[in-house]
PDB file of N, CA and C in Angstrom:
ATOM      1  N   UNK A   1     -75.096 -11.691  14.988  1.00  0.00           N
ATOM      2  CA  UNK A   1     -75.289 -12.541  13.821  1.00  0.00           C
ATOM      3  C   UNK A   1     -74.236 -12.171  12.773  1.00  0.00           C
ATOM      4  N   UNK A   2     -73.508 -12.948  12.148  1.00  0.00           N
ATOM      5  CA  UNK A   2     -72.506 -12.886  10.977  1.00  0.00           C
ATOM      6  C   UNK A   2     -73.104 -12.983   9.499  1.00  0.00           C
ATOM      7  N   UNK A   3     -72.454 -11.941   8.964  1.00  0.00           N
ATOM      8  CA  UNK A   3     -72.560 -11.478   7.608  1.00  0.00           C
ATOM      9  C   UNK A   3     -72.448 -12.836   6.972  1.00  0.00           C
ATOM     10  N   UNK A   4     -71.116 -13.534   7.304  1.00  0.00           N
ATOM     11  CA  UNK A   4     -70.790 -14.734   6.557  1.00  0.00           C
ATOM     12  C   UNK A   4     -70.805 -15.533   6.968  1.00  0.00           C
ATOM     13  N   UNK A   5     -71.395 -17.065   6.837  1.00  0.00           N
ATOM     14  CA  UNK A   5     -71.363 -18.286   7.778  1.00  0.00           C
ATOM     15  C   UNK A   5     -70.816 -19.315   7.008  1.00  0.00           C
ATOM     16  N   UNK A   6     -70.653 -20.643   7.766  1.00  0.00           N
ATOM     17  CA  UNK A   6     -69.841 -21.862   7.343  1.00  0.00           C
ATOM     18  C   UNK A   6     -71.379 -22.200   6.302  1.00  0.00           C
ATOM     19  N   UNK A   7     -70.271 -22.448   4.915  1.00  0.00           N
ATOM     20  CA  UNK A   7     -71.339 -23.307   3.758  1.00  0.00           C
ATOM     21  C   UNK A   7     -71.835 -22.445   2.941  1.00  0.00           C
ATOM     22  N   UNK A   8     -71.671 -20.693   3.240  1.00  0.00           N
ATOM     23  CA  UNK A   8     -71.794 -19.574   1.971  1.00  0.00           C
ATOM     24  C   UNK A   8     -70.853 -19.689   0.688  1.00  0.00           C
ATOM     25  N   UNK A   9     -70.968 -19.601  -0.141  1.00  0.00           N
ATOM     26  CA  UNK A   9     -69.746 -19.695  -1.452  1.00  0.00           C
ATOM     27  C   UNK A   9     -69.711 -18.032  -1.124  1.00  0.00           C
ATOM     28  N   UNK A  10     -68.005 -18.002  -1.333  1.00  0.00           N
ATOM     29  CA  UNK A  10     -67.434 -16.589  -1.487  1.00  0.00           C
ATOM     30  C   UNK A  10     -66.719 -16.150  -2.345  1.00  0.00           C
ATOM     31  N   UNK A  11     -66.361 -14.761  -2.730  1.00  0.00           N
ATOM     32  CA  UNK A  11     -65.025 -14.537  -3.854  1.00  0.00           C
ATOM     33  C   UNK A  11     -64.134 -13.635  -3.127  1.00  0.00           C
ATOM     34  N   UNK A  12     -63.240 -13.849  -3.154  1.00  0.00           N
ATOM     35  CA  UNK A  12     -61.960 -12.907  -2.521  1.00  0.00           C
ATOM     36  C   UNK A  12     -62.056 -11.567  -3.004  1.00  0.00           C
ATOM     37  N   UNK A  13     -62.138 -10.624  -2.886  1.00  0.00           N
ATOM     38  CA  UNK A  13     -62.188  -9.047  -3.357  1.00  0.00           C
ATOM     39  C   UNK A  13     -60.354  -8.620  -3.107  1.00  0.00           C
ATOM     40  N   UNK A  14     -59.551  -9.336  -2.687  1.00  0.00           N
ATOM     41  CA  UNK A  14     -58.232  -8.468  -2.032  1.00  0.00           C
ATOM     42  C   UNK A  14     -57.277  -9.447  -1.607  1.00  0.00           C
ATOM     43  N   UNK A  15     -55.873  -9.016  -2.023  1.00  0.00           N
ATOM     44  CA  UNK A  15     -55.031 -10.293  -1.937  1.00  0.00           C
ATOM     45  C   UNK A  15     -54.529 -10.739  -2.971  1.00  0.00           C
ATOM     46  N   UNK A  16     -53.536 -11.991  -3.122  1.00  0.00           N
ATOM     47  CA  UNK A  16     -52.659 -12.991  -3.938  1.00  0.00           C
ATOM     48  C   UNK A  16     -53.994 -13.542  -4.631  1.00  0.00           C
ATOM     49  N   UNK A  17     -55.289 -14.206  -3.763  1.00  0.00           N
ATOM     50  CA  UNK A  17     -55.930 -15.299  -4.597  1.00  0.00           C
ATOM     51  C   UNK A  17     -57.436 -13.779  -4.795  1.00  0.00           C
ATOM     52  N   UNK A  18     -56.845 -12.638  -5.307  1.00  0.00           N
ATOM     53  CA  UNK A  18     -58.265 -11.770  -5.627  1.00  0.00           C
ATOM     54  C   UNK A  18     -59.098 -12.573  -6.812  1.00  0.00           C
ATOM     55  N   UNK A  19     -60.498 -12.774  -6.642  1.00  0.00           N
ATOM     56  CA  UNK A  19     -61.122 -13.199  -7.920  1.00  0.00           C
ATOM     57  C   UNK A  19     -61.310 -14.928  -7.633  1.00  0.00           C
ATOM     58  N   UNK A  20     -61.131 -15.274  -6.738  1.00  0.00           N
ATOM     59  CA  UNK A  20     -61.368 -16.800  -6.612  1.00  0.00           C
ATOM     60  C   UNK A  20     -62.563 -17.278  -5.760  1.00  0.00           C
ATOM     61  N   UNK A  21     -63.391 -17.898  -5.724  1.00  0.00           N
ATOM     62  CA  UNK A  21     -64.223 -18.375  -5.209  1.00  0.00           C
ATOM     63  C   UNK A  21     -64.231 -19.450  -4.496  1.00  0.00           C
ATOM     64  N   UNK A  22     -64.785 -19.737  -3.294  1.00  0.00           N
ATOM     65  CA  UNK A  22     -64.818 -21.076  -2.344  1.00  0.00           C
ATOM     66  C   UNK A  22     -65.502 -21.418  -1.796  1.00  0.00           C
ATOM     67  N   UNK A  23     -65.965 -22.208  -0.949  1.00  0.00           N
ATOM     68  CA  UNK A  23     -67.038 -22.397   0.021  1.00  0.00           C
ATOM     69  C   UNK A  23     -66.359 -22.623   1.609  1.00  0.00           C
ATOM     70  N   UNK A  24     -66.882 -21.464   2.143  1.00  0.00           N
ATOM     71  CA  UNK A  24     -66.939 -21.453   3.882  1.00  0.00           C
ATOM     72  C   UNK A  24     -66.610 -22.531   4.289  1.00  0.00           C
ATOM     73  N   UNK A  25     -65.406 -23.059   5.098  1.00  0.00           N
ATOM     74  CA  UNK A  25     -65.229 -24.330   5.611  1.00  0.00           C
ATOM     75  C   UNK A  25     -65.556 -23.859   7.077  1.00  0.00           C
ATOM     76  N   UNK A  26     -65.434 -22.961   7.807  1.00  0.00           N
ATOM     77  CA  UNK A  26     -65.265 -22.696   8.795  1.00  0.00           C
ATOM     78  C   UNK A  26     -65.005 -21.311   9.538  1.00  0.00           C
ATOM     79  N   UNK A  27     -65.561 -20.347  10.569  1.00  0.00           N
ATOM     80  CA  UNK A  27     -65.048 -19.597  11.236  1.00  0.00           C
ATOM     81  C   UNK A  27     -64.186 -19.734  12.210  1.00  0.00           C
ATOM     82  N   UNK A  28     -63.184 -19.240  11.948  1.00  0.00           N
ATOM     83  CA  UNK A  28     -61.777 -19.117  13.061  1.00  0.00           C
ATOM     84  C   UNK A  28     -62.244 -18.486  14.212  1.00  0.00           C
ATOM     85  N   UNK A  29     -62.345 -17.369  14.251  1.00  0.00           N
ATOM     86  CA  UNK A  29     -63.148 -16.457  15.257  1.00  0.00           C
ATOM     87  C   UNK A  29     -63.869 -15.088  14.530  1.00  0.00           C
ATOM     88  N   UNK A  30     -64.022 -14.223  15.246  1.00  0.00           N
ATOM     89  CA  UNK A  30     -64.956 -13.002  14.939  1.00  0.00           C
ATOM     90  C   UNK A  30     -64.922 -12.455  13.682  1.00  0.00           C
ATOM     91  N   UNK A  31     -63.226 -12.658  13.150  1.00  0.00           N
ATOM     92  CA  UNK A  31     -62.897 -11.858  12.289  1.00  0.00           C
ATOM     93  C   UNK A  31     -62.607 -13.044  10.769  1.00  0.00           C
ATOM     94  N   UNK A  32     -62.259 -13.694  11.215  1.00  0.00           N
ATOM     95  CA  UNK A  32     -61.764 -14.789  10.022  1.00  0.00           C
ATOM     96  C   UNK A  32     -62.256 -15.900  10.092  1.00  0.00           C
ATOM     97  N   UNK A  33     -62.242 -16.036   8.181  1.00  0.00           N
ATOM     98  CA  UNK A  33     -62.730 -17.681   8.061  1.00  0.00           C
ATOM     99  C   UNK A  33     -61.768 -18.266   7.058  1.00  0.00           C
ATOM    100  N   UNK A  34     -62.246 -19.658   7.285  1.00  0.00           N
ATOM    101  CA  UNK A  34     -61.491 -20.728   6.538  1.00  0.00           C
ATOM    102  C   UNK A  34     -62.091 -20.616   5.136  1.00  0.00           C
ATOM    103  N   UNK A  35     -61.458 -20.394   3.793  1.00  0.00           N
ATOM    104  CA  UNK A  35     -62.641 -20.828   2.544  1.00  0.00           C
ATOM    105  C   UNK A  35     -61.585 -21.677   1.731  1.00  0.00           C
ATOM    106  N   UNK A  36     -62.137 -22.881   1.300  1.00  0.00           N
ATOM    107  CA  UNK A  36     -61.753 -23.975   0.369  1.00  0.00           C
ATOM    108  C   UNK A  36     -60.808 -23.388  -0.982  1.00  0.00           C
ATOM    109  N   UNK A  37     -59.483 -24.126  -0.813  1.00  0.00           N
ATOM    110  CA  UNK A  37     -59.007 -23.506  -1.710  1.00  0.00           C
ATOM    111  C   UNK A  37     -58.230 -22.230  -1.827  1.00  0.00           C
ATOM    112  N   UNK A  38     -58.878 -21.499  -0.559  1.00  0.00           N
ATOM    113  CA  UNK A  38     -57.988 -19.901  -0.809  1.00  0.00           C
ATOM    114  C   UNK A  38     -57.033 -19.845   0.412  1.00  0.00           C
ATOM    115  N   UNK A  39     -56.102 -19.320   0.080  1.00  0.00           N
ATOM    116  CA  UNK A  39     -54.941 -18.808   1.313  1.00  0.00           C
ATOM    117  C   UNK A  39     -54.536 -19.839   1.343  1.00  0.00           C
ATOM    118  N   UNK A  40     -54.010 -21.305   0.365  1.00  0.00           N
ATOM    119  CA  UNK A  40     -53.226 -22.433   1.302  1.00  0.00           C
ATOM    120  C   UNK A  40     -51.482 -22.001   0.941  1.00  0.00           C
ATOM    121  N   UNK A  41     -51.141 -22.418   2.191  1.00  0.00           N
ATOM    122  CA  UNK A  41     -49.433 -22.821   2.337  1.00  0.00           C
ATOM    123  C   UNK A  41     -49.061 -24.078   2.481  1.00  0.00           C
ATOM    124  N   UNK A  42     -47.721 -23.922   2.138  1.00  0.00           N
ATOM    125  CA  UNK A  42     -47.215 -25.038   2.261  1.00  0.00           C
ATOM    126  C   UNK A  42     -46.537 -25.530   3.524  1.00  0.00           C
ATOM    127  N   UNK A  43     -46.657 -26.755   4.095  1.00  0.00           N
ATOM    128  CA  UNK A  43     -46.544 -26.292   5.803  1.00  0.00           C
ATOM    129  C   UNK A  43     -45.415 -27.846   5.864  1.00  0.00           C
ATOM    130  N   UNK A  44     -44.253 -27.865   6.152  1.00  0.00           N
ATOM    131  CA  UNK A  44     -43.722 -28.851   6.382  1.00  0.00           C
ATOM    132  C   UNK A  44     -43.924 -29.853   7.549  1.00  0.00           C
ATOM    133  N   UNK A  45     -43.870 -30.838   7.487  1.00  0.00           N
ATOM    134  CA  UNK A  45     -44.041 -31.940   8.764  1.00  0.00           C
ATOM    135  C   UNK A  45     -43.097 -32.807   8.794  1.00  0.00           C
ATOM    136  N   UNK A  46     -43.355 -33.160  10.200  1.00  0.00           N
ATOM    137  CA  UNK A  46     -42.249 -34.097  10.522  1.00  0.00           C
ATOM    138  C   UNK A  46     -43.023 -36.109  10.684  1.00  0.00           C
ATOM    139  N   UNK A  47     -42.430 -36.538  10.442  1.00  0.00           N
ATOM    140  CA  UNK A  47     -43.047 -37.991  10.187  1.00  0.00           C
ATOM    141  C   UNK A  47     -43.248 -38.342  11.960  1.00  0.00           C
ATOM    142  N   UNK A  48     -44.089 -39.270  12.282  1.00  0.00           N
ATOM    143  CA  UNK A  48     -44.536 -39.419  13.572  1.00  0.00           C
ATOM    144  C   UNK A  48     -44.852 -40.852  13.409  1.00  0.00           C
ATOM    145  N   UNK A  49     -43.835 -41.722  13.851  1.00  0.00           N
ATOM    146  CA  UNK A  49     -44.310 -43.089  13.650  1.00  0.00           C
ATOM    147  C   UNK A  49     -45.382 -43.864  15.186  1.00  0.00           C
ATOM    148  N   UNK A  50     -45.308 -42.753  16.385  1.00  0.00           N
ATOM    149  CA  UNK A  50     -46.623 -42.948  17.165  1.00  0.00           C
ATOM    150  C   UNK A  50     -48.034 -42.744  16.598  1.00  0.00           C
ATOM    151  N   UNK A  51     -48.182 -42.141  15.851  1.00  0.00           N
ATOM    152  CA  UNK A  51     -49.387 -42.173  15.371  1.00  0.00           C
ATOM    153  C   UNK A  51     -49.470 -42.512  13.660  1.00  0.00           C
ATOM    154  N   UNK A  52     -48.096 -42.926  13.168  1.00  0.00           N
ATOM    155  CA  UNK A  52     -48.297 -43.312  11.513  1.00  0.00           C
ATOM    156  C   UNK A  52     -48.754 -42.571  10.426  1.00  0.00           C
ATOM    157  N   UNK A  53     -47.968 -40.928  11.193  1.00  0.00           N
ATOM    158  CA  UNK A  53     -47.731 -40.113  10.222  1.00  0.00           C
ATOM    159  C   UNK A  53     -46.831 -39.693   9.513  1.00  0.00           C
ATOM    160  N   UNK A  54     -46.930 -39.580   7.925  1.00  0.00           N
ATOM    161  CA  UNK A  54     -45.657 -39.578   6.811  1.00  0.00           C
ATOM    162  C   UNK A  54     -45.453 -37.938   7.095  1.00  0.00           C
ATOM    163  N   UNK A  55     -43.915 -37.983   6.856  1.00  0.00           N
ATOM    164  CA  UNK A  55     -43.647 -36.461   6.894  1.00  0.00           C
ATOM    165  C   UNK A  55     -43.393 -35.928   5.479  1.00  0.00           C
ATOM    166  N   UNK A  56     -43.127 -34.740   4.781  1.00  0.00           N
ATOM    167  CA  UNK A  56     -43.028 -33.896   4.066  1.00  0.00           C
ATOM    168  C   UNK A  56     -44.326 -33.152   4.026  1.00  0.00           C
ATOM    169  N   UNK A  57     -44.241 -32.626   2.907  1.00  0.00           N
ATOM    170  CA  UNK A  57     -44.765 -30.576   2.444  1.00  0.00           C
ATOM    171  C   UNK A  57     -46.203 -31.410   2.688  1.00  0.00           C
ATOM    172  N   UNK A  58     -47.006 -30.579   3.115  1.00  0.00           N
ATOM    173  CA  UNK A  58     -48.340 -30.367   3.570  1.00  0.00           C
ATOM    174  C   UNK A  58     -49.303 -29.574   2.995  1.00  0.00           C
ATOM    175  N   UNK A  59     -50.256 -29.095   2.027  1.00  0.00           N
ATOM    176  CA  UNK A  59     -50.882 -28.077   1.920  1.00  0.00           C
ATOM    177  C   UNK A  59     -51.692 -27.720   2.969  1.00  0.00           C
ATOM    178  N   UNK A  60     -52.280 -26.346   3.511  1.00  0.00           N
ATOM    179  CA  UNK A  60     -52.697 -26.226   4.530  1.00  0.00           C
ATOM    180  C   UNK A  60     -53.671 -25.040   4.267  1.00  0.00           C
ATOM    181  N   UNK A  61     -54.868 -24.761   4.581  1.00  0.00           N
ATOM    182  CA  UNK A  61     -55.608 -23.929   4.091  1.00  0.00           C
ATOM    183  C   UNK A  61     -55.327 -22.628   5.712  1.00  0.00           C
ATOM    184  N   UNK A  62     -55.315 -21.796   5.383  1.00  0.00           N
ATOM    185  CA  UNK A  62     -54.986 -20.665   6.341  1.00  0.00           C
ATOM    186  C   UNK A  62     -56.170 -19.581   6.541  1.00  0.00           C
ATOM    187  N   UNK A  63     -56.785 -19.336   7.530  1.00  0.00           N
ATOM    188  CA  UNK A  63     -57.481 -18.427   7.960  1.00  0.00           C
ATOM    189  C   UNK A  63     -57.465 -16.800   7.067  1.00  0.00           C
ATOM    190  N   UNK A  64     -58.401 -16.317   6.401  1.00  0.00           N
ATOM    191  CA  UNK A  64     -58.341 -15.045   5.782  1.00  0.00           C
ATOM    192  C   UNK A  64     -59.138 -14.028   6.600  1.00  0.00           C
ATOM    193  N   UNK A  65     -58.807 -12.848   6.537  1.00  0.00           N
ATOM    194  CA  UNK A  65     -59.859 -11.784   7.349  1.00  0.00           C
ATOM    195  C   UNK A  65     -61.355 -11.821   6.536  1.00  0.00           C
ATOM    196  N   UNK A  66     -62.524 -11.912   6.815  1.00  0.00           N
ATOM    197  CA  UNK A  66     -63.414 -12.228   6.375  1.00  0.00           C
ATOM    198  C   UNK A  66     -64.026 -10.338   5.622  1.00  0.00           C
ATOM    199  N   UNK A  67     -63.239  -9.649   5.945  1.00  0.00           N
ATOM    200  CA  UNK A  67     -63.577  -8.019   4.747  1.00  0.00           C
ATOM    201  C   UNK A  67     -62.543  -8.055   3.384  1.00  0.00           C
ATOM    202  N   UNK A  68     -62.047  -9.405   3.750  1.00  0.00           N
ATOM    203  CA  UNK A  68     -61.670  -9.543   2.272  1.00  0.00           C
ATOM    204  C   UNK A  68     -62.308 -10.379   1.097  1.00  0.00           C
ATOM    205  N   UNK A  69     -63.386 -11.007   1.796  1.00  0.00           N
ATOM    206  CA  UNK A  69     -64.393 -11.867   0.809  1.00  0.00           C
ATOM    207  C   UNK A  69     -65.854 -11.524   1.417  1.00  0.00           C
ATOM    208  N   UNK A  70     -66.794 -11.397   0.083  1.00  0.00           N
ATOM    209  CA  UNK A  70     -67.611 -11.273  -0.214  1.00  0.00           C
ATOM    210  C   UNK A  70     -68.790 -12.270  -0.324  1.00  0.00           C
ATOM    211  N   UNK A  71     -70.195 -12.092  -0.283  1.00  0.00           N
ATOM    212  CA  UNK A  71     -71.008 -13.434  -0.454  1.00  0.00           C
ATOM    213  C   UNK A  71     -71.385 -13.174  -1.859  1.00  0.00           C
ATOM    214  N   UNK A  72     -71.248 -14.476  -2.554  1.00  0.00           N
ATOM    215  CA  UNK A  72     -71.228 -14.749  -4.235  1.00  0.00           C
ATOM    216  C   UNK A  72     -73.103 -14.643  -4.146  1.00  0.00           C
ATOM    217  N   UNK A  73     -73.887 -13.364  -5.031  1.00  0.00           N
ATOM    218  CA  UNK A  73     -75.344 -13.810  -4.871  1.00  0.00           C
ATOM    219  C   UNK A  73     -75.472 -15.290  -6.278  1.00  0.00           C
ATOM    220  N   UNK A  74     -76.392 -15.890  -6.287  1.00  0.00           N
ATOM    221  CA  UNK A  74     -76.422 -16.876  -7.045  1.00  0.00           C
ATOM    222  C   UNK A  74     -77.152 -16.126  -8.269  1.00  0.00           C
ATOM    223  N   UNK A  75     -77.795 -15.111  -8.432  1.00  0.00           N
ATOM    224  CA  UNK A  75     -78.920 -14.508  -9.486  1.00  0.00           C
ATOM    225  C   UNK A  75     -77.903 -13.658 -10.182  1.00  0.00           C
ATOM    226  N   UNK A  76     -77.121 -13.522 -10.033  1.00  0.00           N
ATOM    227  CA  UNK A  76     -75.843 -12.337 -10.573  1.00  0.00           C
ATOM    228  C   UNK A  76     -74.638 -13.155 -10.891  1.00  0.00           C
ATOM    229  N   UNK A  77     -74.231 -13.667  -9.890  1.00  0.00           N
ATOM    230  CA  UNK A  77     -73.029 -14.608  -9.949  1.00  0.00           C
ATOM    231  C   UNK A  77     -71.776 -13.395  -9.583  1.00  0.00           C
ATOM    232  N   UNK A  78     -71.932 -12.390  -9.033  1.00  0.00           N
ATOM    233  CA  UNK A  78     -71.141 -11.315  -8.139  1.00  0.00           C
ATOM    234  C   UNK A  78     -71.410 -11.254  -6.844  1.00  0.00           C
ATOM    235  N   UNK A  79     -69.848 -10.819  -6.320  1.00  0.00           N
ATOM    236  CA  UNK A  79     -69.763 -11.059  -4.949  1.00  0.00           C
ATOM    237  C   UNK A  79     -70.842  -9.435  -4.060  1.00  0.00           C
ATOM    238  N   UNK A  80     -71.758  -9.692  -3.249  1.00  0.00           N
ATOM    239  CA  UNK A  80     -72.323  -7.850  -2.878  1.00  0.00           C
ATOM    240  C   UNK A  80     -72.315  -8.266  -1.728  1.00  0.00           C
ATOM    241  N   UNK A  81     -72.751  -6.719  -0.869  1.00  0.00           N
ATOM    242  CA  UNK A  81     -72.900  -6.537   0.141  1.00  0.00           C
ATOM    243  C   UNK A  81     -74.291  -6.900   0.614  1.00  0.00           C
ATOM    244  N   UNK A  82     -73.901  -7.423   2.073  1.00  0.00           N
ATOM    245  CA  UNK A  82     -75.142  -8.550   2.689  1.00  0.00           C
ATOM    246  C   UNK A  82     -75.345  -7.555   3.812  1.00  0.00           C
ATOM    247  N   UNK A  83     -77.214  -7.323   4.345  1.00  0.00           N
ATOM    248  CA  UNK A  83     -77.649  -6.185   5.390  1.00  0.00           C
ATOM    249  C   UNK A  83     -78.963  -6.972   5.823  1.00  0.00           C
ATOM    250  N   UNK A  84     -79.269  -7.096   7.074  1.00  0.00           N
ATOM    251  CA  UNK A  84     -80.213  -7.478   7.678  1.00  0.00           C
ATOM    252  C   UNK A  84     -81.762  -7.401   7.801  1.00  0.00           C
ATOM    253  N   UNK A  85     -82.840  -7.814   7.751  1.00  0.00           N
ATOM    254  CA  UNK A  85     -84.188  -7.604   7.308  1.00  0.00           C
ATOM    255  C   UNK A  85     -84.501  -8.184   8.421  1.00  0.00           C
ATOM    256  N   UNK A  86     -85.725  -7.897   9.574  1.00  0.00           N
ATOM    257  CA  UNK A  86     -86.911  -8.892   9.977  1.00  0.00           C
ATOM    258  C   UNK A  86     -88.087  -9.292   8.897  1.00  0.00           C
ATOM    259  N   UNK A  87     -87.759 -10.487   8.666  1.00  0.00           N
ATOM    260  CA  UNK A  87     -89.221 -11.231   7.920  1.00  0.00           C
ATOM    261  C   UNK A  87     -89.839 -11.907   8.792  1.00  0.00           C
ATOM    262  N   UNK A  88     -91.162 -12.239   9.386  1.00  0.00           N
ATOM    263  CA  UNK A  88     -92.008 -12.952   9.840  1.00  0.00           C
ATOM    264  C   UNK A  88     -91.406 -13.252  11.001  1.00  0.00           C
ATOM    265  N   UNK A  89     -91.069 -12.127  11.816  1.00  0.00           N
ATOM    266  CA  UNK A  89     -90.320 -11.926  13.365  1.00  0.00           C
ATOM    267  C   UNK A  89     -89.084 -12.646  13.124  1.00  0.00           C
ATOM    268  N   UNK A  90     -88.233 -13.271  12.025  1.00  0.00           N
ATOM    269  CA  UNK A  90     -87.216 -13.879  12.522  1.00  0.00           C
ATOM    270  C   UNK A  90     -85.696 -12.530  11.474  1.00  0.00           C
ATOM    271  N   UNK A  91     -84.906 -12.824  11.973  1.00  0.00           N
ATOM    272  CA  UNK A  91     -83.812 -11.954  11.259  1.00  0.00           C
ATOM    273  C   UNK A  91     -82.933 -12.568  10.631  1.00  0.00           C
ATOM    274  N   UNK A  92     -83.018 -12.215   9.198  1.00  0.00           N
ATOM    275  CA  UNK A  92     -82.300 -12.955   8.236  1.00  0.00           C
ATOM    276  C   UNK A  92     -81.630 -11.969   7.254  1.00  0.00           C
ATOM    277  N   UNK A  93     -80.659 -12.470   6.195  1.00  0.00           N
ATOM    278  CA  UNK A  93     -80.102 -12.246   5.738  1.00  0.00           C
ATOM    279  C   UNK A  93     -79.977 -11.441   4.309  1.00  0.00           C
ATOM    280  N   UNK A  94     -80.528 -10.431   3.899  1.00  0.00           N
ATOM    281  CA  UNK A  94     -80.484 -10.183   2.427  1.00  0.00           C
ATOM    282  C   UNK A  94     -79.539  -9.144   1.734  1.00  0.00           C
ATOM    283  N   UNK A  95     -79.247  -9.547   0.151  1.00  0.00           N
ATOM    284  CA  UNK A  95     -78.457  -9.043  -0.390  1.00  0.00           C
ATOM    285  C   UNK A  95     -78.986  -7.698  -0.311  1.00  0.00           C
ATOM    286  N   UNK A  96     -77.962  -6.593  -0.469  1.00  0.00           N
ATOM    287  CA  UNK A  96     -78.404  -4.887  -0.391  1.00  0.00           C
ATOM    288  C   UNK A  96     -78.692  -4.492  -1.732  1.00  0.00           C
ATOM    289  N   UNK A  97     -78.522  -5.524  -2.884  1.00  0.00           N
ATOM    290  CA  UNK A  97     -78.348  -4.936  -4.586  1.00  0.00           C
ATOM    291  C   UNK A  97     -79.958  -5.116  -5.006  1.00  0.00           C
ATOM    292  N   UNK A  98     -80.796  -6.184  -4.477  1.00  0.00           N
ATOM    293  CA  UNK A  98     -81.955  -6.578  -4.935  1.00  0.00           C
ATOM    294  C   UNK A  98     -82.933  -6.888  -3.778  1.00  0.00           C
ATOM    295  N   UNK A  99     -82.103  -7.109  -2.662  1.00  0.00           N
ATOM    296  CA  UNK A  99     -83.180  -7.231  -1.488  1.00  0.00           C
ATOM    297  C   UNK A  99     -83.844  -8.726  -1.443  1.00  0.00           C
ATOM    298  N   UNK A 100     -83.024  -9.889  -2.102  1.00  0.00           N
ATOM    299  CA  UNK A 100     -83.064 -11.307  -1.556  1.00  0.00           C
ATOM    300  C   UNK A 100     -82.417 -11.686  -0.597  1.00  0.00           C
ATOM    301  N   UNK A 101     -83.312 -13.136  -0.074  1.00  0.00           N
ATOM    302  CA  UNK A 101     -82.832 -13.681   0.783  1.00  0.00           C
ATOM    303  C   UNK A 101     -81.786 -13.914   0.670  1.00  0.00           C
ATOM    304  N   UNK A 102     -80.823 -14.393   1.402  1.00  0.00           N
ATOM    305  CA  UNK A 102     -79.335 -15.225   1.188  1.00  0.00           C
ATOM    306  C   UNK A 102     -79.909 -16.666   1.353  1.00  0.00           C
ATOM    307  N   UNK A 103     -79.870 -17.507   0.634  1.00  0.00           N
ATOM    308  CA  UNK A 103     -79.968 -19.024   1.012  1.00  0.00           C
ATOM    309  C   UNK A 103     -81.421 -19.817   0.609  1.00  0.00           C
ATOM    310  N   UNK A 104     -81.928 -18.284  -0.132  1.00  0.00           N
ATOM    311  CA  UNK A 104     -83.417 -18.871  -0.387  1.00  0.00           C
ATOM    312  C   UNK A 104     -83.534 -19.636  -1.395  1.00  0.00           C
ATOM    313  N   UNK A 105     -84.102 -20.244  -1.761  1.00  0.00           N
ATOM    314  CA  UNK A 105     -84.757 -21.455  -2.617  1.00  0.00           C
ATOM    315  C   UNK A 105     -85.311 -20.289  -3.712  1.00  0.00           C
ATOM    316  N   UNK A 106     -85.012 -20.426  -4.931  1.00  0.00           N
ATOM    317  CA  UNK A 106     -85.813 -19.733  -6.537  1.00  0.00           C
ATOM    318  C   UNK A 106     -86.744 -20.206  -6.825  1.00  0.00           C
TER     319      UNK A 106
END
């Protein structure tokens, strides 16, 4: 089970974009995810008139190692460290600072 999943808001702890916040677009694989907004380049293209694509500069959002962002708790509005609980036989997610759910309803 992953610390971080697609649709968590995060903040970068490390890096060019340290201090920015995004929302999970996606896991790359084990180690990295996609988050909105952080890590984009600029990626040049070439125009493709088989499929009726314009070419020039591209922004492109780029895969980050996921121990460089954090899960934003919503009761704090700081990024903490997330550790595992069984509640009611199922295994879920809670912050280590206060011992909430991740994702729960207030």
């Amino acid at each position: 089970m992953q610390r971080i999943r697609k649709g968590d808001e995060v903040i970068v702890i490390t890096g060019r974009d340290k201090g920015k916040r995004g929302t999970v677009l996606s896991r790359v694989d084990d180690r990295h995810v996609t988050v909105e907004g952080i890590n984009v380049a600029k990626k040049h293209t070439r125009p493709n008139p088989m499929t009726g694509a314009t070419g020039g500069i591209v922004n492109k959002v780029m895969p980050i190692d996921q121990s460089n962002v954090m899960l934003v708790n919503p009761a704090t509005g700081k990024g903490e460290r997330v550790g595992f609980k069984v509640v009611d036989g199922k295994k879920v997610r809670v912050f280590k600072s206060d011992g909430s759910i991740v994702g729960a309803k207030a």
